[in-house]
Protein backbone atom coordinates (compact mmCIF):
# COMPACT_ATOMS: atom_id res chain seq x y z
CA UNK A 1 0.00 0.00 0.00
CA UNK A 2 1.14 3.16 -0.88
CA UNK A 3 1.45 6.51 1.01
CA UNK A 4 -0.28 8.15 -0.90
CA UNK A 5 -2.90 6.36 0.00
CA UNK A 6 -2.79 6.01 3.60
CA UNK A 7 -2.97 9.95 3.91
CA UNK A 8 -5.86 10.24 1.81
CA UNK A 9 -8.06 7.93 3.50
CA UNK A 10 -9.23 6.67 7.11
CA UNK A 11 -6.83 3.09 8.02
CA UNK A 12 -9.66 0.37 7.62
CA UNK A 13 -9.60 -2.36 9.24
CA UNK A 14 -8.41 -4.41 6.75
CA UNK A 15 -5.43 -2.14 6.25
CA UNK A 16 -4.54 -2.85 10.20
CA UNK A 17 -5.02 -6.93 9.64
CA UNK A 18 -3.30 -7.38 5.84
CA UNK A 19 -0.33 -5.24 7.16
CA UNK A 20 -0.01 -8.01 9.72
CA UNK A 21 0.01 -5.80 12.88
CA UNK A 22 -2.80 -7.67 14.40
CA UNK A 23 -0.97 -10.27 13.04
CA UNK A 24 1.03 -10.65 15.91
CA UNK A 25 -1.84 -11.70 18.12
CA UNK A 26 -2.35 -8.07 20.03
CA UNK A 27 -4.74 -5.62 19.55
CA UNK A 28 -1.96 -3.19 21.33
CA UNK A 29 -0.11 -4.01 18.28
CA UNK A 30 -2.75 -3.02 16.19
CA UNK A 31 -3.08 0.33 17.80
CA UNK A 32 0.33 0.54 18.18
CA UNK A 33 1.38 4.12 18.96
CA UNK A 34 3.57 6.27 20.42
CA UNK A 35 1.93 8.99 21.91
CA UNK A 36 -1.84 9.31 21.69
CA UNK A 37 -4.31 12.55 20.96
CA UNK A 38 -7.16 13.16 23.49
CA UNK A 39 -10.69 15.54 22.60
CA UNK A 40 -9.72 19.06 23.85
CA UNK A 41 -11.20 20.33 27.30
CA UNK A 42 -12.15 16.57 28.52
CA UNK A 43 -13.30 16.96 31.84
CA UNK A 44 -10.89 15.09 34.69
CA UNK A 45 -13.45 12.25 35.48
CA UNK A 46 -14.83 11.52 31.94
CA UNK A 47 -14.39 7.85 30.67
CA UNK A 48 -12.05 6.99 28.09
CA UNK A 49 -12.57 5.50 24.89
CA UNK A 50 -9.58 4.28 22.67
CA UNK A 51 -10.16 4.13 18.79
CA UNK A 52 -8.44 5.39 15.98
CA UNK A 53 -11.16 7.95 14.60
CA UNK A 54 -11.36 10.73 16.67
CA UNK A 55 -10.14 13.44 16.88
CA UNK A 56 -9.24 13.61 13.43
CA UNK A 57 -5.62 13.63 12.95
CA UNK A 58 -5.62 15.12 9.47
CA UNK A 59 -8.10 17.45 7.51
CA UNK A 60 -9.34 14.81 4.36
CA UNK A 61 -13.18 15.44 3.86
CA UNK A 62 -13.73 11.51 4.87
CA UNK A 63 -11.52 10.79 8.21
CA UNK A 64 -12.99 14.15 9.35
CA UNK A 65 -16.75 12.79 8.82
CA UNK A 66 -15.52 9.47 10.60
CA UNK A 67 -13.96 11.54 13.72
CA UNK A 68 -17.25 14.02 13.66
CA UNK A 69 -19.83 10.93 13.92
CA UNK A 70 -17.98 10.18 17.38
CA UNK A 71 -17.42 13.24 18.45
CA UNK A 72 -20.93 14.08 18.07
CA UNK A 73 -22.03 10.90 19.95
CA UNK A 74 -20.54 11.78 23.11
CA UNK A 75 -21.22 15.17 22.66
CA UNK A 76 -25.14 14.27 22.68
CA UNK A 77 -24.03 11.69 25.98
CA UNK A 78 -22.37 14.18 27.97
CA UNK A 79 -25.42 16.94 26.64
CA UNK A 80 -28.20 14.82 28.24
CA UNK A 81 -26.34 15.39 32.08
CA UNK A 82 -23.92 11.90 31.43
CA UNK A 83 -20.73 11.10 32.74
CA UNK A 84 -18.92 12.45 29.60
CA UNK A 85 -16.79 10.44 27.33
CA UNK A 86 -13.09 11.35 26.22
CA UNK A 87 -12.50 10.07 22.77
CA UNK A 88 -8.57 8.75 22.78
CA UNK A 89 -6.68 8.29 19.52
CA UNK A 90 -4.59 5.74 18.86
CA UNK A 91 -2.89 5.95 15.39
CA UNK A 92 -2.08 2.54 13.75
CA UNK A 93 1.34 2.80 12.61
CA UNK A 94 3.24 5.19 14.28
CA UNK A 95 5.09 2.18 16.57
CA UNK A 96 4.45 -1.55 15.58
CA UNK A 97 6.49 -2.99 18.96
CA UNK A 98 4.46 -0.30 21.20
CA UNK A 99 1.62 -2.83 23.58
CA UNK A 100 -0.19 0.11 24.73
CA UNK A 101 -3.41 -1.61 25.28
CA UNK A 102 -2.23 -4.38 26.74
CA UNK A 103 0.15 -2.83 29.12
CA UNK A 104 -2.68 -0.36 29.98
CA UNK A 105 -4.44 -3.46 31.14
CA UNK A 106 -2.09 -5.11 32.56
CA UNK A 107 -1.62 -1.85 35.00
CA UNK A 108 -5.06 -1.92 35.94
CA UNK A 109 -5.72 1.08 33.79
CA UNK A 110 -7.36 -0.11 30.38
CA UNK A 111 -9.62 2.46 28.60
CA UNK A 112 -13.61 2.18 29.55
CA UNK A 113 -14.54 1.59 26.03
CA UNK A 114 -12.40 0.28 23.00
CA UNK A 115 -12.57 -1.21 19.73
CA UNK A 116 -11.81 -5.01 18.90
CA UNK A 117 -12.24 -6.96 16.02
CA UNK A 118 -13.53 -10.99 16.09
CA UNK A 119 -10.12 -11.92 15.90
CA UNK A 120 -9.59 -10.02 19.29
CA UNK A 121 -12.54 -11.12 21.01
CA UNK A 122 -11.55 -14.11 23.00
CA UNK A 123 -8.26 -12.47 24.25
CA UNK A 124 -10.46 -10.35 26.56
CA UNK A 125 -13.26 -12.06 26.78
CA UNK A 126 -10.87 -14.80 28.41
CA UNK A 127 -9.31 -12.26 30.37
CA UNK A 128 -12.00 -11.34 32.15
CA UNK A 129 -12.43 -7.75 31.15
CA UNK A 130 -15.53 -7.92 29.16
CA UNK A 131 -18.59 -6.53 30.50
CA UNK A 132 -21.53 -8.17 29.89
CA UNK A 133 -24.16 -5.87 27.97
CA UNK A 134 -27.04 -7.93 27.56
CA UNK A 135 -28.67 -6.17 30.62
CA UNK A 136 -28.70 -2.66 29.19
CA UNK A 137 -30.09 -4.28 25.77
CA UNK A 138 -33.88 -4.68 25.34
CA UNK A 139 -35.05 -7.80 23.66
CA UNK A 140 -35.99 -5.80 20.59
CA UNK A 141 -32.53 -4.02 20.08
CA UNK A 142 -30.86 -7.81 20.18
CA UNK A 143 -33.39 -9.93 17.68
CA UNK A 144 -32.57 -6.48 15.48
CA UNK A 145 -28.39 -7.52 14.85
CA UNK A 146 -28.22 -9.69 12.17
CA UNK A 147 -27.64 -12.72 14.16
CA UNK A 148 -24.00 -13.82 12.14
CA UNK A 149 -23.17 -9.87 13.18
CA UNK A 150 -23.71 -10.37 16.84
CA UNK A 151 -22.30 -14.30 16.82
CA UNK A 152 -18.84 -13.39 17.07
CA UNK A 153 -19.07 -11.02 20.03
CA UNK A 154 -21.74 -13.41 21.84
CA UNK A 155 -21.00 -16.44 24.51
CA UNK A 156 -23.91 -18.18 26.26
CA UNK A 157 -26.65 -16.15 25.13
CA UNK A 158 -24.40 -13.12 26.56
CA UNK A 159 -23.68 -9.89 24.42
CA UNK A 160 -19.81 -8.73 25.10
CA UNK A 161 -19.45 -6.46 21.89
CA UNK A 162 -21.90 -4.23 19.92
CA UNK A 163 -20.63 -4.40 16.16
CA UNK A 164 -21.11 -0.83 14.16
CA UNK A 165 -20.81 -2.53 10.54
CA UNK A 166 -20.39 -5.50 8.76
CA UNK A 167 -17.53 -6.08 6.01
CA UNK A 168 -18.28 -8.91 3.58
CA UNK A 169 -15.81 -9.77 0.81
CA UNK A 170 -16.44 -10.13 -2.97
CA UNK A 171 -14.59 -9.97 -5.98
CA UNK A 172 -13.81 -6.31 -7.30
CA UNK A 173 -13.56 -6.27 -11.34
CA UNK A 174 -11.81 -3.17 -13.49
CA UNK A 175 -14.21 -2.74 -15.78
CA UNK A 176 -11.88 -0.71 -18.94
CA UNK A 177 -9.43 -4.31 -18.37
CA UNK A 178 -12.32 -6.74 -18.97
CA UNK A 179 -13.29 -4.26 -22.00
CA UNK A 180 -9.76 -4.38 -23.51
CA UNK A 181 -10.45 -8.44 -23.41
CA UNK A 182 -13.35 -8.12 -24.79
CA UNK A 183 -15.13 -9.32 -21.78
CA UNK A 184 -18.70 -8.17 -20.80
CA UNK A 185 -20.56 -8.58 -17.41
CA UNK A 186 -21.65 -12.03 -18.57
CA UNK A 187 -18.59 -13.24 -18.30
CA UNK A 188 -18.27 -12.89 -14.90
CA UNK A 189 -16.91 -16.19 -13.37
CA UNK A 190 -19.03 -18.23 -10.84
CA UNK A 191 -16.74 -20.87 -10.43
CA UNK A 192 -13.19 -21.53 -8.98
CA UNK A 193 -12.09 -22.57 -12.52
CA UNK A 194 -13.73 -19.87 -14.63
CA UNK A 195 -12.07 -17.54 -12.11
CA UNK A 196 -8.90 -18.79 -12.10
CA UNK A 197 -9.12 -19.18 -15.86
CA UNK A 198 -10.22 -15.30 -16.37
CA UNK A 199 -7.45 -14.69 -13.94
CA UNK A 200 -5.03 -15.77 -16.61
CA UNK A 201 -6.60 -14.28 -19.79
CA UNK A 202 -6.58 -10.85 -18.11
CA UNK A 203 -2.79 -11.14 -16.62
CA UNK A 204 -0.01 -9.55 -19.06
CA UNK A 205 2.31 -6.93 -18.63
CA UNK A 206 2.30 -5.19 -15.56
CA UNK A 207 -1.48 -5.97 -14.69
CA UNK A 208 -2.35 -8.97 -12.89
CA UNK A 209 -5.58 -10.77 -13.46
CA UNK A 210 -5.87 -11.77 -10.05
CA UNK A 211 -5.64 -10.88 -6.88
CA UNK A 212 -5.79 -13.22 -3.66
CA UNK A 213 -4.48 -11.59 -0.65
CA UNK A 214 -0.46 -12.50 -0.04
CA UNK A 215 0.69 -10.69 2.96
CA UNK A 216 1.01 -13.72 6.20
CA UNK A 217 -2.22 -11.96 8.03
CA UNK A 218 -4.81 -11.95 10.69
CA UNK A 219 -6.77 -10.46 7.82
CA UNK A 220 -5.25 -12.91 4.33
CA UNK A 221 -6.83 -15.83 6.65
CA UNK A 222 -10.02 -13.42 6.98
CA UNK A 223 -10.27 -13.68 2.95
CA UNK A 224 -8.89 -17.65 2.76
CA UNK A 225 -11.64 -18.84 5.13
CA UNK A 226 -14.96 -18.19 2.90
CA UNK A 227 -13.24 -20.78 -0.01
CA UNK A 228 -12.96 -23.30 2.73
CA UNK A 229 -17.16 -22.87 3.87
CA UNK A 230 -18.14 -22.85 0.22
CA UNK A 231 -17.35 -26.41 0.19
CA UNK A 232 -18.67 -27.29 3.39
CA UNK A 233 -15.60 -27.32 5.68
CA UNK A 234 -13.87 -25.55 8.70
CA UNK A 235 -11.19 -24.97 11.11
CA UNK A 236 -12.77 -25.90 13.95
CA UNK A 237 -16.46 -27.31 13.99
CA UNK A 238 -18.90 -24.44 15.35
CA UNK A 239 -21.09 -27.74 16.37
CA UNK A 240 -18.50 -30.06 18.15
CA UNK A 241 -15.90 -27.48 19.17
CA UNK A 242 -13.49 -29.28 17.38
CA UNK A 243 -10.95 -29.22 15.15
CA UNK A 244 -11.73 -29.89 11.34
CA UNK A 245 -9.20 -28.46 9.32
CA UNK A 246 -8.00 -31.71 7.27
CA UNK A 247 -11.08 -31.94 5.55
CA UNK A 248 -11.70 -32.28 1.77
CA UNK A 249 -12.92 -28.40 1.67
CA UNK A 250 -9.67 -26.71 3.25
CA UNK A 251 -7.36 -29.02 1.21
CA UNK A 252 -9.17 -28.01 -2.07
CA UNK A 253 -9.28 -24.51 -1.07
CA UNK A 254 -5.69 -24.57 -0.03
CA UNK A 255 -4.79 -26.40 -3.70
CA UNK A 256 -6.76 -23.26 -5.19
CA UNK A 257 -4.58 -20.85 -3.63
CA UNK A 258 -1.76 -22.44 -4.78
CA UNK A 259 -2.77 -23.23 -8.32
CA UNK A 260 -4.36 -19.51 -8.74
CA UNK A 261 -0.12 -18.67 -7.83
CA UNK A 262 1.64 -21.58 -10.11
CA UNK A 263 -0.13 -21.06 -12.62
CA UNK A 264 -0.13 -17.26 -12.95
CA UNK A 265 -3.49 -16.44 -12.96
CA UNK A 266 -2.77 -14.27 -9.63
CA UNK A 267 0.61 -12.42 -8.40
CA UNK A 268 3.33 -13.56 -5.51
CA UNK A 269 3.13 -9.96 -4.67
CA UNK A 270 0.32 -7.61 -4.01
CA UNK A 271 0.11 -4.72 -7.00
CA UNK A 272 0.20 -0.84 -6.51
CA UNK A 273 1.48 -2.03 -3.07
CA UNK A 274 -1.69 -3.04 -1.33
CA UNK A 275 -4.15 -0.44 -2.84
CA UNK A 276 -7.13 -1.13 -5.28
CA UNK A 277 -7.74 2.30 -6.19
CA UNK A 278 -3.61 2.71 -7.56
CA UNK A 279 -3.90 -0.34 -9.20
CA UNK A 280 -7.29 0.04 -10.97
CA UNK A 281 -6.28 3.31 -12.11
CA UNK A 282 -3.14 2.41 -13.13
CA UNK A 283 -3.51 -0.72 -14.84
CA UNK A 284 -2.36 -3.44 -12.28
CA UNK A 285 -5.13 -5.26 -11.89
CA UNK A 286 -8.19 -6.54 -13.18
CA UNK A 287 -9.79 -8.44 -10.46
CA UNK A 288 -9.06 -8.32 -6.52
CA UNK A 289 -10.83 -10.25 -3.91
CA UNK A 290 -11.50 -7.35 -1.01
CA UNK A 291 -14.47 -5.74 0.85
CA UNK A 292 -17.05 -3.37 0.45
CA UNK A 293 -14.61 -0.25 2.61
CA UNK A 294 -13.07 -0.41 -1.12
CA UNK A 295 -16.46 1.33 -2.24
CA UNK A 296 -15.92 4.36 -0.43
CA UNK A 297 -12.09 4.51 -0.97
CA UNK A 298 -12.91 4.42 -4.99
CA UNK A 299 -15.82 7.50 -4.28
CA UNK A 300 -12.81 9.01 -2.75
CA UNK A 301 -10.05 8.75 -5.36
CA UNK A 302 -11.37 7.83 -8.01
CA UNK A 303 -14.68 8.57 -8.93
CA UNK A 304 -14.63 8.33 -12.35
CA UNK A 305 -13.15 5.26 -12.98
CA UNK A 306 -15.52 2.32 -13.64
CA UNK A 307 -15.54 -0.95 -12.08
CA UNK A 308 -17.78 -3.76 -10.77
CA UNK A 309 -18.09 -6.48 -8.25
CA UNK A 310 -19.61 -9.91 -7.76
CA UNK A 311 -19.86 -12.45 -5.33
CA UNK A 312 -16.83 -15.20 -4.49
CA UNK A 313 -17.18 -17.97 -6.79
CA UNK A 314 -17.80 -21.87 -5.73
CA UNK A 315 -16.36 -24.71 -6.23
CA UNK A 316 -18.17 -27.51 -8.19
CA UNK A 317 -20.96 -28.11 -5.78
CA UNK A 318 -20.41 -25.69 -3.53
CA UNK A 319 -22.28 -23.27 -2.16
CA UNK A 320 -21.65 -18.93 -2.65
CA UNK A 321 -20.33 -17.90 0.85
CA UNK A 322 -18.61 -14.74 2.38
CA UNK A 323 -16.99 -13.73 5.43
CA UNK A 324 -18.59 -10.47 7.22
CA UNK A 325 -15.66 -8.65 8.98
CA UNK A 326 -15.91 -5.59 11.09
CA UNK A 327 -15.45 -3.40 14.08
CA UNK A 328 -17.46 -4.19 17.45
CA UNK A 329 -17.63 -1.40 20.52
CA UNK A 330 -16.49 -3.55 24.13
CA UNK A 331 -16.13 -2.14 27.64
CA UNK A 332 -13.81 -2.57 30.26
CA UNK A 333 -15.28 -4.36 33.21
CA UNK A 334 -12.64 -2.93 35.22
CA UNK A 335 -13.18 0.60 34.23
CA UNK A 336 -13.78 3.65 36.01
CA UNK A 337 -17.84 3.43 35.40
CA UNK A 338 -18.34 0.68 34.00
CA UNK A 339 -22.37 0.91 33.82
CA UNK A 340 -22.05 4.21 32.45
CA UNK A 341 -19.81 2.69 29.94
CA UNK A 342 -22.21 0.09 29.19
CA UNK A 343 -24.65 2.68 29.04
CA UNK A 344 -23.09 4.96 26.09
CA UNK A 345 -22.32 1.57 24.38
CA UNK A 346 -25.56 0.44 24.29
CA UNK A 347 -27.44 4.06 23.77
CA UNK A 348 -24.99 4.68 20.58
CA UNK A 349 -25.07 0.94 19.17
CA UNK A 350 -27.36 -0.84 20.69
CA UNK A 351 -30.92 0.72 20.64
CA UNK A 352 -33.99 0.69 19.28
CA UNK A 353 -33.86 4.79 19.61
CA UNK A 354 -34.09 6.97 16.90
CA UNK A 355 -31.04 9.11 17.47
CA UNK A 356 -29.04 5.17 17.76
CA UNK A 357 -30.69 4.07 14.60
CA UNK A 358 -30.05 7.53 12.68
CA UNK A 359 -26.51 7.64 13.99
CA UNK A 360 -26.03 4.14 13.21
CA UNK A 361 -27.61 4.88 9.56
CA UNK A 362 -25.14 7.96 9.18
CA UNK A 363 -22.28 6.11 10.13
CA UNK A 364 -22.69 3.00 7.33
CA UNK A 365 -24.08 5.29 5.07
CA UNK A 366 -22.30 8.10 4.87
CA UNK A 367 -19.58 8.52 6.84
CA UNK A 368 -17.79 5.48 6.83
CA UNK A 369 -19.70 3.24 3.44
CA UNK A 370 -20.29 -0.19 5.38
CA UNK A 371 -23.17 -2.66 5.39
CA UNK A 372 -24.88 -2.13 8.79
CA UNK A 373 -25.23 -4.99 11.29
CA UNK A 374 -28.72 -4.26 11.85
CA UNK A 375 -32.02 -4.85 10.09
CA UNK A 376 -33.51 -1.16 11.60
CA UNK A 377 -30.21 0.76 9.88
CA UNK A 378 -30.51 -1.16 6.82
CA UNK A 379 -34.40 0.48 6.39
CA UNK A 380 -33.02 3.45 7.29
CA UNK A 381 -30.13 3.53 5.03
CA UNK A 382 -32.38 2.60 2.49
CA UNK A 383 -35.01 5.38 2.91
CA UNK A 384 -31.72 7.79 2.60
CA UNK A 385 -30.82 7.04 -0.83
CA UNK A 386 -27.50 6.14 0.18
CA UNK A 387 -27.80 2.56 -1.73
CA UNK A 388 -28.71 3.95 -5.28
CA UNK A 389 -24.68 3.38 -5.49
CA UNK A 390 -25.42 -0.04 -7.76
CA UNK A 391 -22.69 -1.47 -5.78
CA UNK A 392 -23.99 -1.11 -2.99
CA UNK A 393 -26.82 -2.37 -3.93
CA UNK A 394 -24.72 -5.49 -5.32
CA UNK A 395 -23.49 -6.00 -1.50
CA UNK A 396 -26.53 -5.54 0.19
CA UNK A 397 -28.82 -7.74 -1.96
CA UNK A 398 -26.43 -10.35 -3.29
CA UNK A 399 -23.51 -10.49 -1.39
CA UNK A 400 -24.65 -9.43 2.24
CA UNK A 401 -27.40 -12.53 2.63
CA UNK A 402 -23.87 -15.30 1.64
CA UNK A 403 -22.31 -13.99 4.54
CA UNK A 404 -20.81 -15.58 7.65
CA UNK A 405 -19.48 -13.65 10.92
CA UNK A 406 -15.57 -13.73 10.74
CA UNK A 407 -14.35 -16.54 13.10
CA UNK A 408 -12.98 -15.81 16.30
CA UNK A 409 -9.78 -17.78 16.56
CA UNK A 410 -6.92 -17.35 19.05
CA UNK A 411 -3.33 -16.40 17.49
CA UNK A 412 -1.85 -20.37 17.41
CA UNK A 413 -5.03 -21.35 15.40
CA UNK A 414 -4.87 -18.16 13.56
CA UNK A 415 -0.85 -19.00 12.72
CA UNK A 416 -1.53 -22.53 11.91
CA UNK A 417 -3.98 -21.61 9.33
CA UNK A 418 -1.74 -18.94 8.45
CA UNK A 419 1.39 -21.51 7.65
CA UNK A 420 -0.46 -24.28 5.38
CA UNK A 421 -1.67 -21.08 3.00
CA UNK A 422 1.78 -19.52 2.93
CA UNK A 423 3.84 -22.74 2.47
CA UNK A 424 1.01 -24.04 -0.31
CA UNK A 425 0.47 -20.87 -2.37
CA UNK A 426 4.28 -19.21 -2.37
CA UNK A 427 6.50 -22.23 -1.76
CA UNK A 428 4.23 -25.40 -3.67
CA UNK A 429 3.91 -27.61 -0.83
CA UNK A 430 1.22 -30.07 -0.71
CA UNK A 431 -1.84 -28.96 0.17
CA UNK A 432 -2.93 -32.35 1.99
CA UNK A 433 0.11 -32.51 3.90
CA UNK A 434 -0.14 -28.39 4.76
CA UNK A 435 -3.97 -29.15 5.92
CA UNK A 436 -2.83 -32.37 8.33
CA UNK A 437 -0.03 -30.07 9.82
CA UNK A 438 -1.99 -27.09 10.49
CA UNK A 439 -4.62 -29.59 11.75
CA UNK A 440 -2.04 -31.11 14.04
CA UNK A 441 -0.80 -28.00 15.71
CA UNK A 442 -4.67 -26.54 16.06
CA UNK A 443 -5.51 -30.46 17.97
CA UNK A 444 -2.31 -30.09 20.17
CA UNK A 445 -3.35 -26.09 21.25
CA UNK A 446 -7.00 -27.19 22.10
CA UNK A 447 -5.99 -30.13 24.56
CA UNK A 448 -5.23 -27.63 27.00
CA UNK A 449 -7.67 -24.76 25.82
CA UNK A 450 -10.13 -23.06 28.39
CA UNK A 451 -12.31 -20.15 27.20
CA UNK A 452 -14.99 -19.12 25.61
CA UNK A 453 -16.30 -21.28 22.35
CA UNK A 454 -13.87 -20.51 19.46
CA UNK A 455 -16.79 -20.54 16.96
């Protein structure tokens, strides 16, 4: 990914993970930072909240839209005669080694409200830190997540984490590189081999046909684990708790990785460094598999330029299937107020209110460009207009219903999964003998595993 780039836009999420920062099993890492920037005039006693939107470090239209929606959240908190809220941010890159969240916990002294992704989830939840916010929820607030939304941040029936969008994954196509092949929308593969197959036609010169993500990743396993579901397989069994990762589905979906690689139908190496709008506009690529934040970041830079998208293709009786990524408000049962905490959560993410709705509505629809992860926002999205985008429309009628919450795995499951896709897709090892090995070392970690259910 370029620089260019990174200053012109808000860090997504998937910019964090594919970077590998989270990669390293911490969401300190992930906010990694050396310094931090607090809301001016924060009163003494107000509750913390780390995230890495507000206030807005730099002056692009978008990131300041981002940073307003939560400014103006705790503004309308602290307005109604609240404990007020300090928004903390913590930038993404300034220090990879830096544990600031962690240590902060460790000391007794963890924010009152933070950010964490699925990936994160058990870490705290196993650490005892989560507060449980199913008491400040009514019963019509919860049945209104979309229940693969809420899964994820959910253990016994128990709601740990609101999440404030959902991020499914599809296949983004450059529409003036299919033309120069002569290729239409009809074209448009729906299987594994078609894909592959178009990869090839459409790779020469310095554009690639496609792209599957390279980079060793809490987030490349994020967009490696939908080709394992579409052919009916797993990691670990949601159903039996165990794990299931030398199945005929991962090996195949391993092999595909591998043979989309050998036989150069998609790059070693990720074009335009990381970022879909450089390489679209430059001719780099022609099809990358990504998620619907790339919607927003072409509105951005490049509104002009026309391209398409359409969902992951199956293998030969398999079943369409995405993964739904995204971030999910927590707080700290070991905070300074932590029912004031739960409170603002639940006010801002979780109700039925109209000011939670609206400000859920403005956030997926205009400031940020998500899917929402409730049915209430979705209506109200709707009603807005923001969805006339025909991509959008793509995602929320077609892709959006395919989708399955992003799993939850601790970092040894996450790094055995994360081994058998490296070794088969850049070094040509065997994908049966990559799936038993992973499947090994993910048997041997849950002997002596006690926690919440990884699925």
């Amino acid at each position: 990914m370029n620089g260019r780039h990174l200053n012109r836009r808000q860090v997504s999420r998937r910019d964090v993970l594919r970077l590998g920062v989270a990669g390293a099993g911490t969401l300190a890492a992930a906010w990694a930072t050396a310094g931090c920037t607090r809301a001016v005039g924060a009163p003494a006693d107000a509750m913390q909240f780390w995230q890495m939107y507000a206030p807005a470090p730099q002056q692009d239209p978008n990131i300041v839209a981002q940073s307003q929606w939560f400014l103006d959240g705790t503004r309308r908190w602290a307005a109604a005669g609240e404990r007020p809220v300090d928004m903390v941010y913590i930038p993404a890159y300034t220090d990879p080694t830096n544990t600031r969240l962690a240590t902060a916990f460790a000391s007794g002294d963890g924010p009152d409200i933070f950010l964490i992704s699925p990936g994160d989830f058990l870490r705290y939840y196993n650490g005892g830190v989560l507060t449980d916010l199913t008491p400040y929820m009514s019963q019509e607030a919860i049945d209104d997540f979309y229940p693969d939304a809420l899964a994820t941040r959910t253990v016994d029936g128990r709601i740990y984490g609101l999440p404030m969008e959902q991020e499914p994954l599809a296949i983004f196509y450059d529409i003036p590189a299919f033309e120069e092949a002569g290729l239409a929308e009809g074209d448009l593969p729906t299987t594994w081999e078609e894909m592959l197959e178009l990869g090839r036609r459409l790779t020469g010169g310095p554009r690639t046909g496609l792209v599957l993500d390279t980079t060793p990743s809490y987030y490349q396993n994020f967009t490696f684990y939908p080709w394992v579901w579409q052919g009916g397989g797993d990691v670990v069994d949601p159903r039996t708790q165990r794990p299931a990762f030398d199945s005929d589905a991962a090996v195949q979906a391993l092999a595909m990785y591998g043979d989309a690689v050998g036989s150069g139908a998609a790059a070693r190496t990720l074009p335009a460094g990381g970022d879909l709008v450089g390489a679209f506009t430059n001719g780099y690529a022609a099809m990358w598999q990504t998620g619907v934040w790339q919607v927003e970041a072409m509105r951005q830079n490049a509104p002009d330029h026309p391209y398409g998208v359409f969902r992951l293709p199956a293998p030969p009786g398999g079943e369409p299937v995405t993964a739904l990524g995204g971030w999910a408000w927590v707080v700290n049962s070991r905070g300074r107020d932590p029912e004031s905490a739960a409170r603002f959560a639940v006010e801002v993410m979780g109700s039925t209110s109209k000011e939670s709705v609206d400000a859920a509505a403005r956030w997926n629809g205009v400031a940020k460009g998500n899917m929402p992860a409730r049915r209430s926002v979705t209506e109200a999205i709707g009603n807005s207009g923001a969805f006339e985008n025909p991509v959008m429309q793509r995602f929320r009628d077609e892709i959006l219903p395919t989708g399955r919450g992003e799993p939850r795995y601790p970092p040894v499951i996450y790094k055995a999964v994360s081994n058998a896709i490296q070794n088969v897709m850049l070094a040509g090892a065997d994908a049966r003998v990559e799936a038993e090995a992973a499947q090994s070392a993910i048997e041997s970690y849950m002997e002596t595993y006690e926690g919440g259910p990884l699925v």
